[in-house]
Protein backbone atom coordinates (compact mmCIF):
# COMPACT_ATOMS: atom_id res chain seq x y z
CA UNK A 1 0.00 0.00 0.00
CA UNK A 2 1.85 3.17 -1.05
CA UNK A 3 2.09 6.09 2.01
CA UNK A 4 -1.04 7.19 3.36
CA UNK A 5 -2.23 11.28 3.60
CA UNK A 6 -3.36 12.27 6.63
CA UNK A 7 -6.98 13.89 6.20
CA UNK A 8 -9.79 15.13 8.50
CA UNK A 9 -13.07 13.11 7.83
CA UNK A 10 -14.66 16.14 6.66
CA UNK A 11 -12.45 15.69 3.79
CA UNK A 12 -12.50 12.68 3.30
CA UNK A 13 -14.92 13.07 0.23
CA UNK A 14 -12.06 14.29 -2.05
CA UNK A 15 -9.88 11.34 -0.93
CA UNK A 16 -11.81 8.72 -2.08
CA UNK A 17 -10.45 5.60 -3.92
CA UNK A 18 -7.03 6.99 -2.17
CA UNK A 19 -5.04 5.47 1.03
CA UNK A 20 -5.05 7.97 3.84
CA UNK A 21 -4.60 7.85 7.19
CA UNK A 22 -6.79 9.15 10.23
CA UNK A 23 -6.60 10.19 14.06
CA UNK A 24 -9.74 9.98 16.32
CA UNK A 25 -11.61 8.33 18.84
CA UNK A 26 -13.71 5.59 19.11
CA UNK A 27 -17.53 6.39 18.94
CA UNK A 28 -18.43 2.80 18.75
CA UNK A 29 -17.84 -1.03 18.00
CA UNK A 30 -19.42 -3.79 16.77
CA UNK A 31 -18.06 -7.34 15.46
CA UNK A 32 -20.26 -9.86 12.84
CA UNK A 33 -18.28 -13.13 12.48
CA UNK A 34 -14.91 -11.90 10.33
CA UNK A 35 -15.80 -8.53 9.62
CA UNK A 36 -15.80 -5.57 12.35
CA UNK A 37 -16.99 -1.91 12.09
CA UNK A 38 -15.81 1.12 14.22
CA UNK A 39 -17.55 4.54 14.35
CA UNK A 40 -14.70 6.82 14.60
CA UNK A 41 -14.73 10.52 15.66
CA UNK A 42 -12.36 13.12 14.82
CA UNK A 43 -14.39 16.38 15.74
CA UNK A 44 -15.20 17.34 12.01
CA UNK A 45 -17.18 14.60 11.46
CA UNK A 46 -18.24 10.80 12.10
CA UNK A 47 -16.90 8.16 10.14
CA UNK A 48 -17.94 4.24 9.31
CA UNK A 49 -14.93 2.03 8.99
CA UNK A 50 -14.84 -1.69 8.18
CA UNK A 51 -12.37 -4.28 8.41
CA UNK A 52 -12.31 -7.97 7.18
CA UNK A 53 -9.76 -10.79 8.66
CA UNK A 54 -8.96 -10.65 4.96
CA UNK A 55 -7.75 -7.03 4.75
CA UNK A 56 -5.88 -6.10 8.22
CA UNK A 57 -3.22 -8.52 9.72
CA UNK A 58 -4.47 -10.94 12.89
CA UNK A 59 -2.89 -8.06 15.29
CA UNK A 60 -5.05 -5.59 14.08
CA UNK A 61 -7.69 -7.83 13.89
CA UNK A 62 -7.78 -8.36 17.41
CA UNK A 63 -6.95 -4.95 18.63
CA UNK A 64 -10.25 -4.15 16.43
CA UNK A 65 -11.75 -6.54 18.61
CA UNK A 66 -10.55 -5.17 22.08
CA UNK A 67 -11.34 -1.30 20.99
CA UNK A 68 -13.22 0.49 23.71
CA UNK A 69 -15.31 3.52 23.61
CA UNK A 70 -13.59 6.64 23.62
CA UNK A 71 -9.87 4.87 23.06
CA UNK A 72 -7.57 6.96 20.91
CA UNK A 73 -6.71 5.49 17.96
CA UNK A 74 -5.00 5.68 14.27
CA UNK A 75 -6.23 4.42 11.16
CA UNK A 76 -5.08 4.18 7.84
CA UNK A 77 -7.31 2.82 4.67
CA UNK A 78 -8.90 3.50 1.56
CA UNK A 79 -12.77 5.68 1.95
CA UNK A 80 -15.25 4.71 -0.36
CA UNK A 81 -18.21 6.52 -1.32
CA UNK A 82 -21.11 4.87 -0.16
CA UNK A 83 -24.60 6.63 0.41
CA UNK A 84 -25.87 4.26 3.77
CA UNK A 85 -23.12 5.33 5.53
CA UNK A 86 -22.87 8.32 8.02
CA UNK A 87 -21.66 10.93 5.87
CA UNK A 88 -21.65 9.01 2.90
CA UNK A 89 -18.22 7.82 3.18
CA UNK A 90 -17.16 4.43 3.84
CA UNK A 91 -13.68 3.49 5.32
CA UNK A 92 -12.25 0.41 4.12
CA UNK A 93 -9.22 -0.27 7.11
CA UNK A 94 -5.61 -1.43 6.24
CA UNK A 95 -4.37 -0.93 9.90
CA UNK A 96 -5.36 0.47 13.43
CA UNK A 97 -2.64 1.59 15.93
CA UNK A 98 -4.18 2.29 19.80
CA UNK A 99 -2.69 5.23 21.03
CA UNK A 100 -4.27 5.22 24.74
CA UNK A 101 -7.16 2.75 25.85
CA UNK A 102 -10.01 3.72 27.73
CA UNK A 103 -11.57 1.94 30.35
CA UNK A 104 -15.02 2.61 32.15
CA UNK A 105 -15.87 5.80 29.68
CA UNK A 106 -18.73 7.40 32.23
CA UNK A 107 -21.10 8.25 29.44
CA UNK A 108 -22.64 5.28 27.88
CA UNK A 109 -25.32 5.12 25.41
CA UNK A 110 -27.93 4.38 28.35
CA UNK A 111 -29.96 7.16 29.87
CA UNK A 112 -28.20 9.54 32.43
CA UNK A 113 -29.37 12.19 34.68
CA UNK A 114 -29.43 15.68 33.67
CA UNK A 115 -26.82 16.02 37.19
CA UNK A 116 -25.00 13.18 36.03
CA UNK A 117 -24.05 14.28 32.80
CA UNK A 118 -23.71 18.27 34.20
CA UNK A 119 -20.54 16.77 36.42
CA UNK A 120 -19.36 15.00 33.18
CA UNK A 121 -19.69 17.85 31.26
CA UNK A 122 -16.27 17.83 29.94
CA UNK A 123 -16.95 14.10 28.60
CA UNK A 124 -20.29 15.06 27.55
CA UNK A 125 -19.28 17.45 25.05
CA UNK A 126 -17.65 14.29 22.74
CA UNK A 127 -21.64 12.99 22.43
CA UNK A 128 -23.09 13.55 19.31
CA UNK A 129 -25.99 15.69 19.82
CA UNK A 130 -23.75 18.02 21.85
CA UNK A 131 -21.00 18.45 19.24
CA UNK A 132 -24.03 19.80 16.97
CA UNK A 133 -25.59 21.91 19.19
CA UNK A 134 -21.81 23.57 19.97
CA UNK A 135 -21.06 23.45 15.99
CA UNK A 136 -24.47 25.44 15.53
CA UNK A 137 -23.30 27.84 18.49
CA UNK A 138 -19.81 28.28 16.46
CA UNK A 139 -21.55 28.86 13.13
CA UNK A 140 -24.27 31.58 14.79
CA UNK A 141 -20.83 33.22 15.73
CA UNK A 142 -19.53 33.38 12.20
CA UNK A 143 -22.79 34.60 11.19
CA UNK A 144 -23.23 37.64 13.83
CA UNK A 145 -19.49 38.67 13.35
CA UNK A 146 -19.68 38.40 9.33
CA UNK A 147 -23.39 40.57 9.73
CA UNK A 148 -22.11 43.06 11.17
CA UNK A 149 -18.39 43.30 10.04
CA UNK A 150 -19.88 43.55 6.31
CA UNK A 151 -22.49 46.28 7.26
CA UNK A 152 -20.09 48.74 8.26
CA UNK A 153 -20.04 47.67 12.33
CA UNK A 154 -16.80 47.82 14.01
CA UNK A 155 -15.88 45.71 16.64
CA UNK A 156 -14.63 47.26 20.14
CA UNK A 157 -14.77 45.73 23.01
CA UNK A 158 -15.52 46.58 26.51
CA UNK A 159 -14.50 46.11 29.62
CA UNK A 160 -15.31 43.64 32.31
CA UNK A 161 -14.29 44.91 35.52
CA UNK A 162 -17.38 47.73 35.30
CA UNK A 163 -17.71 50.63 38.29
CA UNK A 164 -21.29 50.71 37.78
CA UNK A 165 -24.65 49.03 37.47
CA UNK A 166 -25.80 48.91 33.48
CA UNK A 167 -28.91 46.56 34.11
CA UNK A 168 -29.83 47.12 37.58
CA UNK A 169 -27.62 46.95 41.47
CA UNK A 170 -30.11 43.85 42.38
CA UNK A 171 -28.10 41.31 39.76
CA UNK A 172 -24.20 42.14 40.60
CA UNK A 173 -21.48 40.39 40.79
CA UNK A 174 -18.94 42.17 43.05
CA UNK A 175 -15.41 41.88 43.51
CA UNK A 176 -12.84 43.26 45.28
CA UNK A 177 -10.27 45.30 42.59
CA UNK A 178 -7.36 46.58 44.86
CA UNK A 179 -9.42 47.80 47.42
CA UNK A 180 -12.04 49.17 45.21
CA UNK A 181 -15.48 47.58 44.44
CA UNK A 182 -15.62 46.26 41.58
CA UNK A 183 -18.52 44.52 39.45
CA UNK A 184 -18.50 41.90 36.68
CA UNK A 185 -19.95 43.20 33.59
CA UNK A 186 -23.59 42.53 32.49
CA UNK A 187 -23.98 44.53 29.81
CA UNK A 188 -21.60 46.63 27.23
CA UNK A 189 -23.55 48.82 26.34
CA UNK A 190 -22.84 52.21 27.83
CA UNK A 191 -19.34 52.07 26.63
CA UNK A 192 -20.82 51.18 23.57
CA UNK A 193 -22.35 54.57 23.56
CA UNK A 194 -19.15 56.50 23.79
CA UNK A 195 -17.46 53.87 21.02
CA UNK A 196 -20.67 54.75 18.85
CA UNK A 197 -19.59 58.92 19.11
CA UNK A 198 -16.66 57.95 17.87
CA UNK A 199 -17.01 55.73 15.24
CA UNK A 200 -20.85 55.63 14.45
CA UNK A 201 -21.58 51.92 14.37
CA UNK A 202 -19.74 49.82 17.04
CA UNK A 203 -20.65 46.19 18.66
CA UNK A 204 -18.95 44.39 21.39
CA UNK A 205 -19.29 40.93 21.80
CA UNK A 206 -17.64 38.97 25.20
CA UNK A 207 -19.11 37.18 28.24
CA UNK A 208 -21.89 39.00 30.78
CA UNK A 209 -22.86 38.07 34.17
CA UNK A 210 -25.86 38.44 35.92
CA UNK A 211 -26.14 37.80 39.80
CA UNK A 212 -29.85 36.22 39.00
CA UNK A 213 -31.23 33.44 41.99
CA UNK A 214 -33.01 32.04 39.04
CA UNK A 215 -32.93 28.14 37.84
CA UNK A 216 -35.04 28.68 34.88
CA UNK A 217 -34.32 26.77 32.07
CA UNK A 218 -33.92 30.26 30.29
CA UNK A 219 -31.25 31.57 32.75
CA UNK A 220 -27.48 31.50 33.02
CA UNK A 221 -25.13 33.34 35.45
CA UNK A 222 -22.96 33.55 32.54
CA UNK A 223 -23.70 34.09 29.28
CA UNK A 224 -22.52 35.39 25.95
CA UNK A 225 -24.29 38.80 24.16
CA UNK A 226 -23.58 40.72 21.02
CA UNK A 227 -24.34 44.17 21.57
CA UNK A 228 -24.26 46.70 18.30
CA UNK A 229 -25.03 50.81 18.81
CA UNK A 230 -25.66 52.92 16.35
CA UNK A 231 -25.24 56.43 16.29
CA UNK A 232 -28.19 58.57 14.58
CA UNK A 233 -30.48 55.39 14.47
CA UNK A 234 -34.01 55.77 16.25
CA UNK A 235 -36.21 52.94 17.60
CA UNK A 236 -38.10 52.41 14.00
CA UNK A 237 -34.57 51.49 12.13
CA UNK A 238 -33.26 49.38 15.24
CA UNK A 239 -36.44 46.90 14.80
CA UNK A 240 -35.06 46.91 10.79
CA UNK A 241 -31.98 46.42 11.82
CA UNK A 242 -32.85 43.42 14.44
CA UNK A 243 -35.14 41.54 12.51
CA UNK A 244 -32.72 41.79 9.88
CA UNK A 245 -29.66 40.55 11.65
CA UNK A 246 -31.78 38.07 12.63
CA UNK A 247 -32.97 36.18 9.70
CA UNK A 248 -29.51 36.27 8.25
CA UNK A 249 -28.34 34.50 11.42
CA UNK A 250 -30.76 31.75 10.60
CA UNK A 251 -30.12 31.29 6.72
CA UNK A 252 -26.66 31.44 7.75
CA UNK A 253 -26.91 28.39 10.28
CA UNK A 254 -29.39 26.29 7.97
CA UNK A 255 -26.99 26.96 5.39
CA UNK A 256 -23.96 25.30 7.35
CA UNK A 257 -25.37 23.26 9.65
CA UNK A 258 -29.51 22.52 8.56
CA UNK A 259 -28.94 18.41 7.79
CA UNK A 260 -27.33 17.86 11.32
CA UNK A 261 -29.90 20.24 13.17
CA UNK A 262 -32.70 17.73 11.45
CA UNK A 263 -31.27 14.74 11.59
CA UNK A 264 -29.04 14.90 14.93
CA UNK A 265 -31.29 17.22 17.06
CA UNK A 266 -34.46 16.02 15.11
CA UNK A 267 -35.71 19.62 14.95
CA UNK A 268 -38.41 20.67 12.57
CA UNK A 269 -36.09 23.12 10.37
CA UNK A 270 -39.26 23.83 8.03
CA UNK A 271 -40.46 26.10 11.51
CA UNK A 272 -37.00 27.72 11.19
CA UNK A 273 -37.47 28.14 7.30
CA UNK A 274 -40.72 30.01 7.78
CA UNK A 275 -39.48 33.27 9.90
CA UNK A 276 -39.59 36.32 7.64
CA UNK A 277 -39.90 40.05 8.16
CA UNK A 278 -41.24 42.49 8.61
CA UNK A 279 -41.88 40.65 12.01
CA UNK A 280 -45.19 41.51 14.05
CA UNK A 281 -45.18 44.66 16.24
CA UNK A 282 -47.09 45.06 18.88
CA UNK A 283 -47.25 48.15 21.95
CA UNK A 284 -46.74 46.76 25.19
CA UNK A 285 -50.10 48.06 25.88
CA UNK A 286 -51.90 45.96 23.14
CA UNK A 287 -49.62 42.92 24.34
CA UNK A 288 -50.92 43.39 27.95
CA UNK A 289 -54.70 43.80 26.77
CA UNK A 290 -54.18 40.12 24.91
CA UNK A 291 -52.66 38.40 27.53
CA UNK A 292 -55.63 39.81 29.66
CA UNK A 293 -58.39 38.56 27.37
CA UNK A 294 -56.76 35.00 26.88
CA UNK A 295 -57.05 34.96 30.88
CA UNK A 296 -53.20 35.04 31.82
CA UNK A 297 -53.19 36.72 35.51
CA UNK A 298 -50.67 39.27 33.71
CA UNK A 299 -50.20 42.55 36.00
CA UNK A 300 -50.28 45.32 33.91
CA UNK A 301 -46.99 47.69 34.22
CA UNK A 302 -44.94 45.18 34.87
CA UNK A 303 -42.53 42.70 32.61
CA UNK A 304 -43.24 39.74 30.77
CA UNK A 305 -42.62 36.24 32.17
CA UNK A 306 -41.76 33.13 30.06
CA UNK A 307 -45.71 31.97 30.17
CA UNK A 308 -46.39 35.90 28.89
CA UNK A 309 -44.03 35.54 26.38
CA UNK A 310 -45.27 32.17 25.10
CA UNK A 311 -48.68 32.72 24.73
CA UNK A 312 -47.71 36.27 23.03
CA UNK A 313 -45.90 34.06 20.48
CA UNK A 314 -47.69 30.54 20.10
CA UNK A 315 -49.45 31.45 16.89
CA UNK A 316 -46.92 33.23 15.71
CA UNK A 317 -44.41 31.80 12.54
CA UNK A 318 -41.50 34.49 13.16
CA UNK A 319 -40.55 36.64 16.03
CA UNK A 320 -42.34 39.77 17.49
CA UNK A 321 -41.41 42.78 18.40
CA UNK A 322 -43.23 44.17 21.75
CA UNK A 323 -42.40 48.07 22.02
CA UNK A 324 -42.63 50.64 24.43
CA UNK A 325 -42.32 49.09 27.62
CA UNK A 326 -43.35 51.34 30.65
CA UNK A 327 -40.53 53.92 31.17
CA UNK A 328 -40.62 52.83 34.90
CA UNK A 329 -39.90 49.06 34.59
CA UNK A 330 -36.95 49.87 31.98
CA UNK A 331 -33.20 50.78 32.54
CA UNK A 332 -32.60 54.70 33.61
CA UNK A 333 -31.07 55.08 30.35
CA UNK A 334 -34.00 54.50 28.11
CA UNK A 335 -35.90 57.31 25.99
CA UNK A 336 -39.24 58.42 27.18
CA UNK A 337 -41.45 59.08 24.41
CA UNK A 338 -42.04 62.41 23.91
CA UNK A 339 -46.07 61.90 23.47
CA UNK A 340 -46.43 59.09 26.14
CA UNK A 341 -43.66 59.51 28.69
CA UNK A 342 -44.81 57.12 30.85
CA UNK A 343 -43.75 54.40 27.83
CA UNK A 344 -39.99 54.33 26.72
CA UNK A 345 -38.68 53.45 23.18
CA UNK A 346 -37.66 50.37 23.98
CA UNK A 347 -38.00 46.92 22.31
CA UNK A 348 -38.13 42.92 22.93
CA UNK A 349 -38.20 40.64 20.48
CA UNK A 350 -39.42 37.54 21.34
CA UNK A 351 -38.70 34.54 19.46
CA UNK A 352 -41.64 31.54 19.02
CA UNK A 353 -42.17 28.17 20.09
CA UNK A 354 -41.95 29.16 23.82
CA UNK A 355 -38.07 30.64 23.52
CA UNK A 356 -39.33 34.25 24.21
CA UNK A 357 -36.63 37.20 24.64
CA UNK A 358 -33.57 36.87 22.40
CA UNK A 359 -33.11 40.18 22.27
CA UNK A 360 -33.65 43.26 24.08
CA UNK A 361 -33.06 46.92 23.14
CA UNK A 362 -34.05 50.35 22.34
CA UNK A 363 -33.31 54.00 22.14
CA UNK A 364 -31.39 55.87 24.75
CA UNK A 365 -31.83 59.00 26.19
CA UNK A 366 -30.21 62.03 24.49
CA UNK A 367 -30.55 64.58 27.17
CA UNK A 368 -28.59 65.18 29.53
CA UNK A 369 -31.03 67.19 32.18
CA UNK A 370 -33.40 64.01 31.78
CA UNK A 371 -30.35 61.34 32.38
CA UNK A 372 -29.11 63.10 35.39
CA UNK A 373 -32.98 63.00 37.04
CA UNK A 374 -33.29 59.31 35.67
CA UNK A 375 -30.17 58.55 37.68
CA UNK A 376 -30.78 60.35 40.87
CA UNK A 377 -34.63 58.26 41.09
CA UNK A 378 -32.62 54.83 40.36
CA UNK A 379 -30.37 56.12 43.50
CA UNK A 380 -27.47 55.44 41.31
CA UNK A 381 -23.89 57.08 42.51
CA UNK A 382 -23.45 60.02 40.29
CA UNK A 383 -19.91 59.78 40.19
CA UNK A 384 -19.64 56.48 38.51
CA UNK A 385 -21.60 57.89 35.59
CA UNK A 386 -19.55 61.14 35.03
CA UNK A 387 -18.02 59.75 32.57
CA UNK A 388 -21.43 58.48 30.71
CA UNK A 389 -22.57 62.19 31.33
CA UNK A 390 -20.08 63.40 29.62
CA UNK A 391 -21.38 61.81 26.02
CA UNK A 392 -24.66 63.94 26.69
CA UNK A 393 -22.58 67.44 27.79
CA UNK A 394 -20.43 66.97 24.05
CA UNK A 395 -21.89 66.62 20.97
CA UNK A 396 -25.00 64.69 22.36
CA UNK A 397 -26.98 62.71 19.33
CA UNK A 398 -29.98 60.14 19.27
CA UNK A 399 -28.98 56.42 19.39
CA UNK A 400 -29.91 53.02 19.32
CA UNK A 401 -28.86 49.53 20.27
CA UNK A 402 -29.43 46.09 21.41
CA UNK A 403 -28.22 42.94 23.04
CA UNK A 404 -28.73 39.45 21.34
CA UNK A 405 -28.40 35.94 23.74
CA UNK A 406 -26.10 34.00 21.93
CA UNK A 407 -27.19 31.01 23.93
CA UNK A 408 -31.12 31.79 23.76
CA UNK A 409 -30.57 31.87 20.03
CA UNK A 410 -29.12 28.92 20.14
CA UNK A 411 -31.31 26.80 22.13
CA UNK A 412 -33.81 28.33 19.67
CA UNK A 413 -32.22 27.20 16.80
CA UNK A 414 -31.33 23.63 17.76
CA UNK A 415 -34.49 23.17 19.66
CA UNK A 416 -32.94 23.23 23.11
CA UNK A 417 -35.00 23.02 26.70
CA UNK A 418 -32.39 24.61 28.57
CA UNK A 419 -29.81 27.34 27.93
CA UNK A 420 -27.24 24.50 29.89
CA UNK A 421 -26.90 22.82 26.59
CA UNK A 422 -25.81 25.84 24.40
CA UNK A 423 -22.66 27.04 26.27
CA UNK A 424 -19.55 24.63 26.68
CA UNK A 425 -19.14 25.12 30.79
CA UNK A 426 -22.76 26.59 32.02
CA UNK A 427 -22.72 28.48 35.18
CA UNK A 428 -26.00 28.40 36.95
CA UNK A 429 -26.55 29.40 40.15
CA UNK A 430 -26.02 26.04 42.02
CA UNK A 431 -23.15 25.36 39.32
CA UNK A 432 -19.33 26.41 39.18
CA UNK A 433 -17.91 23.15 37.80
CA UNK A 434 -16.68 21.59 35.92
């Protein structure tokens, strides 16, 4: 056999009829009479390979035989193109070489606690359903930073280690930073604002935290958020904008990832297929009224919970937009407007199928007489927003922005239950490992 190319089995396609050579792990193993088959993994893909008595020597036979789940191994044969097989490649094997075997794998293909496989989560990630969900999560990535690198959005980070509240004191982390307090970002956004005066259209994109006591299946202590401001832009544009962004996001991930979504996560794509804008838009006053007449015990004035949010959305195709919250239940920095002050310019859009908020935004405040009031009644310390005044006092300007969930997106795309499943490592509140 002449030398062998090493290829990923993602590739394997344009290597067929040639001998190449693999490295992986053992999915699976199963023997009938002379002939064994081994379902390798390599993380780009999952690969059928069969060996004969006839075509590997007796050593290889038998290490074939002995093969456990999860073992490292190299192979080396010739793929074949053949459309039963996962993939639709076919491995016929020349040799195996085991480079470490594993014993007593803790994952096996019986049912496991949700606990169980939370402790194992660093084992847990090599299961099928799990790589797709976290190759999904990669490819919503590409798609949010290609969206808005391409429409003129530049990318500037923020920081982490924050002096002030952005959301609300009530969900802080705090830390000590030399003697100072300290608090673990959970939003962006207000240095977005000063980014966005000086280069128009800015987004930052990193980890948030939120001190929430909630075990929701829609919360996380840490989570990941995209968060583009625009300069100029008023709350109209910013639902264009949104609902934009977010169809691309899901003809992006259909695009790359649409046959493993259906056939791996057995999620109805054609429900994914059918969002289209100009999504729904609805006051927060008309939302309220319906929730009312379909006999939720909603109380008017105050924010949406997940049942609110589902039955907003359950005979809905696409998302909706739900605008102009009350001014009083939103963050100090949101736009009154000017007719009905008591409702800000803010916006939720709530995805369907039960996955409500994805994303969360709206206009901020341009004036600076109205921003310092707005922070006195929030008893917020002035002097960790002199700096944020300070946008308002020089060359103050309308704006607009929001946050998207990376993880809510995902678990909405891949048909999740719980956020747990579209981050890596969750943190919850009764989690910090592993």
């Amino acid at each position: 056999m002449s030398q062998s190319h090493f290829v990923y089995i993602k590739d394997l396609r344009a290597h067929a009829g040639k001998p190449v050579e693999l490295r992986g792990w053992v999915y699976n193993t199963r023997s009938g009479g002379k002939i064994r088959f081994l379902i390798l993994r390599d993380g780009s893909g999952y690969l059928q390979c069969v060996a004969s008595a006839a075509d590997v020597s007796a050593e290889d036979f038998e290490t074939l035989g002995a093969l456990t789940q999860e073992s490292s191994v190299i192979v080396t044969g010739v793929p074949r193109e053949d459309k039963r097989a996962p993939g639709g490649v076919e491995l016929t094997l020349k040799s195996v070489r085991e480079v470490q075997h594993a014993e007593g794998f803790p994952i096996t293909p019986k049912e496991h606690s949700s606990a169980f496989l939370l402790d194992h989560r660093h084992l847990w990630l090599r299961s099928r359903k799990q790589h797709v969900v976290l190759l999904v999560r990669h490819h919503t990535i590409a798609a949010i930073r290609d969206y808005l690198n391409s429409h003129g959005f530049v990318n500037l980070d923020t920081p982490i280690f924050t002096p002030n509240a952005c959301e609300g004191t009530s969900t802080l982390f705090e830390t000590d930073y030399f003697g100072d307090k300290a608090y673990l970002s959970q939003s962006g956004q207000l240095y977005n604002e000063a980014t966005a005066a000086a280069f128009g259209k800015v987004y930052c994109f990193g980890p948030t935290f939120r001190a929430e006591k909630s075990k929701t299946r829609r919360h996380l202590t840490e989570f990941w958020m995209v968060e583009p401001e625009v300069a100029f832009m008023e709350l109209p544009e910013l639902m264009e904008l949104e609902e934009d962004f977010f169809c691309y996001i899901i003809g992006r991930v259909l695009e790359t990832c649409g046959t493993e979504i259906r056939e791996i996560l057995e999620r109805d794509t054609s429900k994914l297929e059918a969002v289209k804008k100009p999504f729904p838009r609805i006051h927060y006053k008309e939302a309220a009224k319906f929730l009312l007449e379909k006999g939720v015990p909603f109380e008017v004035g105050g924010d949406f919970g997940g049942t609110d949010e589902t039955v907003l959305t359950e005979s809905q195709t696409s998302p909706i937009f739900v605008h102009h919250f009350p001014t009083q239940i939103k963050a100090f920095y949101m736009e009154p407007d000017p007719t009905e002050p008591e409702y800000c310019l803010s916006v939720d859009m709530l995805a369907p199928e039960g996955y409500g908020e994805v994303i969360g935004g709206g206009q901020r405040t341009a004036n600076l007489d109205l921003l310092e009031q707005r922070i006195k009644e929030h008893n917020l310390p002035r002097a960790a927003y002199e700096w944020y005044l300070d946008l308002r006092k020089y060359g103050t300007f309308p704006h607009s922005g929001f946050g998207l969930g990376v993880e809510r997106t995902v678990a909405y795309l891949c048909g999740l239950s719980h956020l747990r499943e579209a981050i890596p490592f969750p943190r919850m509140l009764n989690r910090l490992s592993p």
